[in-house]
N, C-alpha and C. Protein backbone atom coordinates (compact mmCIF):
# COMPACT_ATOMS: atom_id res chain seq x y z
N UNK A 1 17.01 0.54 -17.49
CA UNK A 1 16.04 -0.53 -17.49
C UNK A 1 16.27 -1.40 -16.25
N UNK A 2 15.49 -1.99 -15.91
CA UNK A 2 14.99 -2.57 -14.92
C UNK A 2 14.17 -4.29 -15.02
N UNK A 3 14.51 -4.99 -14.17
CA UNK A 3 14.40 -6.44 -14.71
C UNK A 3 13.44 -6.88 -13.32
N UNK A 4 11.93 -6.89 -13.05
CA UNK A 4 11.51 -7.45 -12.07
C UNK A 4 10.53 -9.08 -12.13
N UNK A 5 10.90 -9.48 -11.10
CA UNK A 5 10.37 -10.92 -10.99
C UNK A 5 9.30 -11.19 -10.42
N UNK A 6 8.00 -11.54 -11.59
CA UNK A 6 6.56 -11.99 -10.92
C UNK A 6 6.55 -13.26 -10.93
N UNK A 7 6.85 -13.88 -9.23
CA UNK A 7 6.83 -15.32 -9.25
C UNK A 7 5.52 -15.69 -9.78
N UNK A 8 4.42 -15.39 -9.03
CA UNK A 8 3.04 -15.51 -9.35
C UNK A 8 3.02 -15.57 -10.55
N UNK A 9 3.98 -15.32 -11.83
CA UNK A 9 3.53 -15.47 -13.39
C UNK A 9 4.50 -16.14 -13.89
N UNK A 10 5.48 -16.30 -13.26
CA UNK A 10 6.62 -16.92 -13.29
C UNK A 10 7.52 -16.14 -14.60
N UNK A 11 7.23 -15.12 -14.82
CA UNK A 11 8.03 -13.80 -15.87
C UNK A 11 8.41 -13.06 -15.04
N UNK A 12 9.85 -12.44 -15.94
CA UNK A 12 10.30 -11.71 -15.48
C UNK A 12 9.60 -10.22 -16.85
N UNK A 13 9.67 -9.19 -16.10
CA UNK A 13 8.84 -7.56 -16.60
C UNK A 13 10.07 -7.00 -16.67
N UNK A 14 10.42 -6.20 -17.64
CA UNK A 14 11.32 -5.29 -18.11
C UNK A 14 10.80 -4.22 -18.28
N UNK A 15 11.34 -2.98 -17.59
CA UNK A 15 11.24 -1.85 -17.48
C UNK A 15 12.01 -0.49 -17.07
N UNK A 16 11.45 0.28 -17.68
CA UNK A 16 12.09 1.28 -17.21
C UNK A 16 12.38 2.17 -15.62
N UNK A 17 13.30 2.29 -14.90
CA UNK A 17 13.86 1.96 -13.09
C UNK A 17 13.38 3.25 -12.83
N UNK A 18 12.76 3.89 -12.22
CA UNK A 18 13.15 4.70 -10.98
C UNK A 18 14.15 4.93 -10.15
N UNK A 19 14.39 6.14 -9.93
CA UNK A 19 15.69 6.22 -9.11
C UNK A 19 15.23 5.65 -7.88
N UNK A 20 16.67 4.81 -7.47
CA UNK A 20 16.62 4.16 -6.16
C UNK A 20 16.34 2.94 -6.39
N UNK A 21 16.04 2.03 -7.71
CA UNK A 21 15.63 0.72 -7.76
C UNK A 21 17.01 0.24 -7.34
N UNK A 22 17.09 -0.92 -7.05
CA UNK A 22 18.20 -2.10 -6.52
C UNK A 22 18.21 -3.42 -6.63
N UNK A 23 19.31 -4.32 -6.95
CA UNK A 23 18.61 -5.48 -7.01
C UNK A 23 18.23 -5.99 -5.28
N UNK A 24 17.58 -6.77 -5.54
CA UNK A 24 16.42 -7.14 -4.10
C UNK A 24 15.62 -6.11 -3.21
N UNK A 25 15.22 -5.42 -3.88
CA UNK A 25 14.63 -4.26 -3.56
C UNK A 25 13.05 -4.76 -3.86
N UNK A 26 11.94 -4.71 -3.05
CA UNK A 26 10.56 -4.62 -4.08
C UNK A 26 10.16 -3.75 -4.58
N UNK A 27 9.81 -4.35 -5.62
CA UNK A 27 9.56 -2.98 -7.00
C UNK A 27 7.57 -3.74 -7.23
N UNK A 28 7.39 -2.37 -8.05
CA UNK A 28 5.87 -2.68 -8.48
C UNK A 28 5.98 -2.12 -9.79
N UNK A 29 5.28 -2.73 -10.50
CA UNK A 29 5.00 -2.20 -12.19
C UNK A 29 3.75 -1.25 -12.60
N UNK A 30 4.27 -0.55 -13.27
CA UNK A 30 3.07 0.53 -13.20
C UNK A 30 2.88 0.64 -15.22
N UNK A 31 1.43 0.66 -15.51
CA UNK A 31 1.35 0.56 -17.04
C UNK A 31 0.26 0.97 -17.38
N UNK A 32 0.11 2.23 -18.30
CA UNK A 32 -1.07 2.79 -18.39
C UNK A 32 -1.90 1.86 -18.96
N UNK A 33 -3.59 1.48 -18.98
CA UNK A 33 -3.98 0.43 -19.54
C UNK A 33 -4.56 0.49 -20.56
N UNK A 34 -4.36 2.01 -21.58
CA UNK A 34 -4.34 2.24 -23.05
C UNK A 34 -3.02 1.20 -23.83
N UNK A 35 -1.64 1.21 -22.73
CA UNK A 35 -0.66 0.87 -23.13
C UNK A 35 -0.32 -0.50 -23.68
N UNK A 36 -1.12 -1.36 -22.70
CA UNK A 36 -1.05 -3.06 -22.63
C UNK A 36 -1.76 -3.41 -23.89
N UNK A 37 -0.64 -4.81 -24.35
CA UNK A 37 -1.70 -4.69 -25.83
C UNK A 37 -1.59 -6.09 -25.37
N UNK A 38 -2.65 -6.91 -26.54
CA UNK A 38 -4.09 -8.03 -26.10
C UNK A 38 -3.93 -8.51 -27.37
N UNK A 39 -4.20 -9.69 -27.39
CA UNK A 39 -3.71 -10.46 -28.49
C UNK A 39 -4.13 -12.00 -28.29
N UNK A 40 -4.97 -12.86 -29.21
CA UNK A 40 -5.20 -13.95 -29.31
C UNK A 40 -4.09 -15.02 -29.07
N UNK A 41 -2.76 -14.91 -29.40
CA UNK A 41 -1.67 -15.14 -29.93
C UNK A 41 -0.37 -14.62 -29.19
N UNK A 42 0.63 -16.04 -28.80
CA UNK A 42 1.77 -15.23 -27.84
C UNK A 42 2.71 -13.91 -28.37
N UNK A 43 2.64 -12.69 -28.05
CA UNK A 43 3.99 -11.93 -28.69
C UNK A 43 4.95 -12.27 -28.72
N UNK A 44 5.57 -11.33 -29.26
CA UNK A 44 7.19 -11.86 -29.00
C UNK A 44 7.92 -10.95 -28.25
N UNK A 45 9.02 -11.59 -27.75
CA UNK A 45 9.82 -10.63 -26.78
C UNK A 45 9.41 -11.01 -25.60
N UNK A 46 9.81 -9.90 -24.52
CA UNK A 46 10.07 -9.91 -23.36
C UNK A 46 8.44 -9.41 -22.94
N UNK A 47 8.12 -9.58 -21.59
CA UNK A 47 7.31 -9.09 -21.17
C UNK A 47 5.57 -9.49 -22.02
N UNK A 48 5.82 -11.09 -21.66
CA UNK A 48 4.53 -11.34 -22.73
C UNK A 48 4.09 -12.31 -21.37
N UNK A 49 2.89 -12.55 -21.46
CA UNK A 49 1.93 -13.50 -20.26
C UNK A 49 1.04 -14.07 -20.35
N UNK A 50 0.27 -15.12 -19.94
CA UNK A 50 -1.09 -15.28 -20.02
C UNK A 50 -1.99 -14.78 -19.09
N UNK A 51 -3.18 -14.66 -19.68
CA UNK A 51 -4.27 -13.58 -18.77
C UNK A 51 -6.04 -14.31 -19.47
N UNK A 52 -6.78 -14.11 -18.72
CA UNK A 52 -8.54 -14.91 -19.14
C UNK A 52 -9.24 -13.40 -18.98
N UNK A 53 -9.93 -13.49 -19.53
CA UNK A 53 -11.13 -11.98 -19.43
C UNK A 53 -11.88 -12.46 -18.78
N UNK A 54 -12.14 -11.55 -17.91
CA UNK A 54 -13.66 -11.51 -16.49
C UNK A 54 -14.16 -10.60 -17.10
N UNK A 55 -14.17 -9.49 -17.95
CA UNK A 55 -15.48 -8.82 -17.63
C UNK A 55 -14.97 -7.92 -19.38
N UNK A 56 -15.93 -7.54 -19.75
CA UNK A 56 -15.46 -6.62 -21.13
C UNK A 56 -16.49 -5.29 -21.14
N UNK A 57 -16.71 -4.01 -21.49
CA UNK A 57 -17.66 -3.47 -21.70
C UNK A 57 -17.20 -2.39 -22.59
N UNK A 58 -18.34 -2.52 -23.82
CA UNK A 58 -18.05 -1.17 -24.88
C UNK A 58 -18.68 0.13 -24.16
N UNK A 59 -17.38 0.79 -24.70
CA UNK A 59 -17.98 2.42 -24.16
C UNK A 59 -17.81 3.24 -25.23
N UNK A 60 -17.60 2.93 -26.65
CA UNK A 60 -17.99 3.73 -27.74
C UNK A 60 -16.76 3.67 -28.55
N UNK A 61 -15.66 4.87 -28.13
CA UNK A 61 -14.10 4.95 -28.68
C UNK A 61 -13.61 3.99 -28.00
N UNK A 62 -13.49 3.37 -27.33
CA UNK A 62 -12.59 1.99 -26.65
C UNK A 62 -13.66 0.70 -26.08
N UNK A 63 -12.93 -0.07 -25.85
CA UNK A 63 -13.76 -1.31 -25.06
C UNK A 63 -12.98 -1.19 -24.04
N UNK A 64 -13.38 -1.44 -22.67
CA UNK A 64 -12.29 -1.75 -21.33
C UNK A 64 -12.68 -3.33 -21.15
N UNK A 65 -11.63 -3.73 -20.97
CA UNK A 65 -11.70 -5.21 -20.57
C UNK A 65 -10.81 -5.46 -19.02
N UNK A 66 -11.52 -6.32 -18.66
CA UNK A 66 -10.70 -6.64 -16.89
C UNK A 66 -10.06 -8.43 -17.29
N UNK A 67 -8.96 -8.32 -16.88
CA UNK A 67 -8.28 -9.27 -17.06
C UNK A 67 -8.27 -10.02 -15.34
N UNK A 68 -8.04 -11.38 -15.72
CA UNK A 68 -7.07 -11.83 -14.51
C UNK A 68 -5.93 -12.68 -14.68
N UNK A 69 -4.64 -12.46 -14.69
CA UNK A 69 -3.59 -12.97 -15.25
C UNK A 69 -3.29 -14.43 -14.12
N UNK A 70 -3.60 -14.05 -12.54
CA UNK A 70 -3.92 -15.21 -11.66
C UNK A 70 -4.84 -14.72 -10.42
N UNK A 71 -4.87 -15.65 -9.69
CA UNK A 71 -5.63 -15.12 -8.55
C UNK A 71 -5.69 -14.10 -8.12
N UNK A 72 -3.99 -13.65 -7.74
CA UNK A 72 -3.64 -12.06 -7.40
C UNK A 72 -3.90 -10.95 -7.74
N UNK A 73 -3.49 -11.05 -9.21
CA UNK A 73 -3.33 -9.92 -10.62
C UNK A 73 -4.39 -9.65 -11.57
N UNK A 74 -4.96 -9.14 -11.11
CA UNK A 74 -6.24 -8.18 -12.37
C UNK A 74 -5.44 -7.32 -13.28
N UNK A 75 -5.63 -6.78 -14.07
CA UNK A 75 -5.35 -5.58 -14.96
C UNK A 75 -7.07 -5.21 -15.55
N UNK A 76 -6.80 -4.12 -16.32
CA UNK A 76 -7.88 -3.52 -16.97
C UNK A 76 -7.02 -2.63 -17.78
N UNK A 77 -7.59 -3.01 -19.34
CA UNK A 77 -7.07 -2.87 -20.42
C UNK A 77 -8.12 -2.10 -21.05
N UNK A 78 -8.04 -0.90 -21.66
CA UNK A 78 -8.74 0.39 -22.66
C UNK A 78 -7.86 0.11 -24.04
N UNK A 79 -8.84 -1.24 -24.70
CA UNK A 79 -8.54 -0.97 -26.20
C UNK A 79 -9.42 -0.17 -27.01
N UNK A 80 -8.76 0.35 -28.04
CA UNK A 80 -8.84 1.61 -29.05
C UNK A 80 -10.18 0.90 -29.79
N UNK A 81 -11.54 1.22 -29.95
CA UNK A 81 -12.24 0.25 -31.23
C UNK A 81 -11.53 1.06 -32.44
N UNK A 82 -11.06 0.12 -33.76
CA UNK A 82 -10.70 0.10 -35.33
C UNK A 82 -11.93 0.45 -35.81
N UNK A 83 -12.98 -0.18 -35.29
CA UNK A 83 -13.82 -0.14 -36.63
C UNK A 83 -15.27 -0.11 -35.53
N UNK A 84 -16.62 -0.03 -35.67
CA UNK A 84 -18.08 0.09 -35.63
C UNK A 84 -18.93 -1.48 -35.98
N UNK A 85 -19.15 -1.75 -34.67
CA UNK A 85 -19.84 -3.04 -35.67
C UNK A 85 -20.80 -3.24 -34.37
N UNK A 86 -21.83 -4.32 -34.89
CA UNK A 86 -22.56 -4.52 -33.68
C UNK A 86 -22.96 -6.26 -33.22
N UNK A 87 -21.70 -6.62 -33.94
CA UNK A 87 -21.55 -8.00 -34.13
C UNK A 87 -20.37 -7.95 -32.19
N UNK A 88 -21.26 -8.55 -31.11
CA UNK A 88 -20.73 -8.57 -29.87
C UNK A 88 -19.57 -10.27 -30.26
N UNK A 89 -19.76 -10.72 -30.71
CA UNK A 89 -18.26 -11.67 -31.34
C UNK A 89 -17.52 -11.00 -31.72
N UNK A 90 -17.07 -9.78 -32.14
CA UNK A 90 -16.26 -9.27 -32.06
C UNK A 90 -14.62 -8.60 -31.37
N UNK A 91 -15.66 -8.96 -30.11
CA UNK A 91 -15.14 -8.27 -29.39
C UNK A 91 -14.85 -9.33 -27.87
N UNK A 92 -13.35 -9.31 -27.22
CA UNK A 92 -13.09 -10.51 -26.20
C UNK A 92 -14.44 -10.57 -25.42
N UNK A 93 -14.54 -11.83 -25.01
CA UNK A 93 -15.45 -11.99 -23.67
C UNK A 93 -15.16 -13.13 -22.81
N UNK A 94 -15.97 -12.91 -21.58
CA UNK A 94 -15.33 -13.37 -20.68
C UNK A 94 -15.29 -15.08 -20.48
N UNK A 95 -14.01 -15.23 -20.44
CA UNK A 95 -13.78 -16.89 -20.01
C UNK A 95 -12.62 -16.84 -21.22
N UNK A 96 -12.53 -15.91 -22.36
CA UNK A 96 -11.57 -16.33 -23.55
C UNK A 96 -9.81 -16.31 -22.65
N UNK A 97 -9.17 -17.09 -23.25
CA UNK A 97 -7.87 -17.03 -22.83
C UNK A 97 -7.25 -16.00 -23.49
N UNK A 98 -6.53 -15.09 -23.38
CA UNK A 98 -5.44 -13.79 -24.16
C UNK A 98 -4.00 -13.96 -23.82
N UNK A 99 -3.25 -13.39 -24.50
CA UNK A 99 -1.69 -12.87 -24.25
C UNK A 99 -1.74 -11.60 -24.18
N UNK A 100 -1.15 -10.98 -23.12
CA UNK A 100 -0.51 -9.85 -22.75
C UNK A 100 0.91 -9.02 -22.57
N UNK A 101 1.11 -8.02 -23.86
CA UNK A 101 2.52 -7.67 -24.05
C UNK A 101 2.33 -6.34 -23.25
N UNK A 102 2.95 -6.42 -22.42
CA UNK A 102 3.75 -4.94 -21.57
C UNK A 102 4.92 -4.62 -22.36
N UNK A 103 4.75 -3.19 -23.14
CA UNK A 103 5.87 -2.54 -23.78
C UNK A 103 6.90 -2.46 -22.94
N UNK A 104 8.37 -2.48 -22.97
CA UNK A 104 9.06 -2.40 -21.88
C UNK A 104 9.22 -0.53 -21.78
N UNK A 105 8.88 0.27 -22.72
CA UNK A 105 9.19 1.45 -23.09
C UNK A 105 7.82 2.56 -22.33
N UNK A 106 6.88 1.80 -22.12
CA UNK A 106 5.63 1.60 -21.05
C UNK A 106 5.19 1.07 -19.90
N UNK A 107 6.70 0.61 -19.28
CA UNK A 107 6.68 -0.11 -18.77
C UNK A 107 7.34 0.59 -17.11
N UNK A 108 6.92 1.13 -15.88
CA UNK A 108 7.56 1.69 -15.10
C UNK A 108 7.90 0.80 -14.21
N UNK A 109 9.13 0.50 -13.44
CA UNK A 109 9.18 -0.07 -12.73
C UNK A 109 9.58 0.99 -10.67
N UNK A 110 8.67 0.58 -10.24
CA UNK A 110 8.45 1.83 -8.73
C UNK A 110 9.22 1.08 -7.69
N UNK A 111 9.52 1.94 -6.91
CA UNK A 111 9.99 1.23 -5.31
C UNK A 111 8.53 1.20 -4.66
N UNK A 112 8.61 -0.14 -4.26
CA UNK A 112 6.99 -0.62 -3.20
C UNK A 112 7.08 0.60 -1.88
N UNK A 113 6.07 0.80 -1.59
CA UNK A 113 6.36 1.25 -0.80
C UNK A 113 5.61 0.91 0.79
């Protein structure tokens, strides 16, 4: 495991190293965006953040949502739909505030390159 520092979020990301990580080395985080889970509500543990939705769109089996955690940092998140509904409150939209847990077990940490 691997311990990197997003000043910009002011968290530190736990993850799993690549050979060759080091401390003071730049590293980048890599996270499939089935993986990232979304949540009204802070998680717990390591590797939790705040993030606002810019953009959401249903595509049937998932919703993709585009995050921006700050100026810098977008993500785009492919949640699973539970259930069929056609109630669009349902589902995040944009301007809502979220928490974002990066599994650390999902979690890659790369040499920048």
């Amino acid at each position: 495991m691997a311990t990197v520092v997003l000043a910009e979020l002011g968290v530190e990301i736990i993850g799993l190293a690549a050979d060759g990580i080091e401390k003071g080395k730049k590293a980048v985080i890599s996270v499939r965006p089935e993986k990232i889970r979304i949540s009204q509500t802070p998680g717990r543990g390591q590797n939790v953040f705040r993030a606002k939705v810019v953009k959401t769109a249903y595509i049937g089996s998932d919703t993709r949502i585009i995050l921006e955690a700050t100026a810098n940092i977008r993500l785009g998140i492919w949640e699973q739909n539970k259930t069929s509904t056609l109630d669009p409150g349902a589902y995040y939209h944009a301007g809502q505030e979220v928490w974002l847990t990066l599994p650390q077990e999902n979690t890659l940490v790369l040499l920048e390159e």
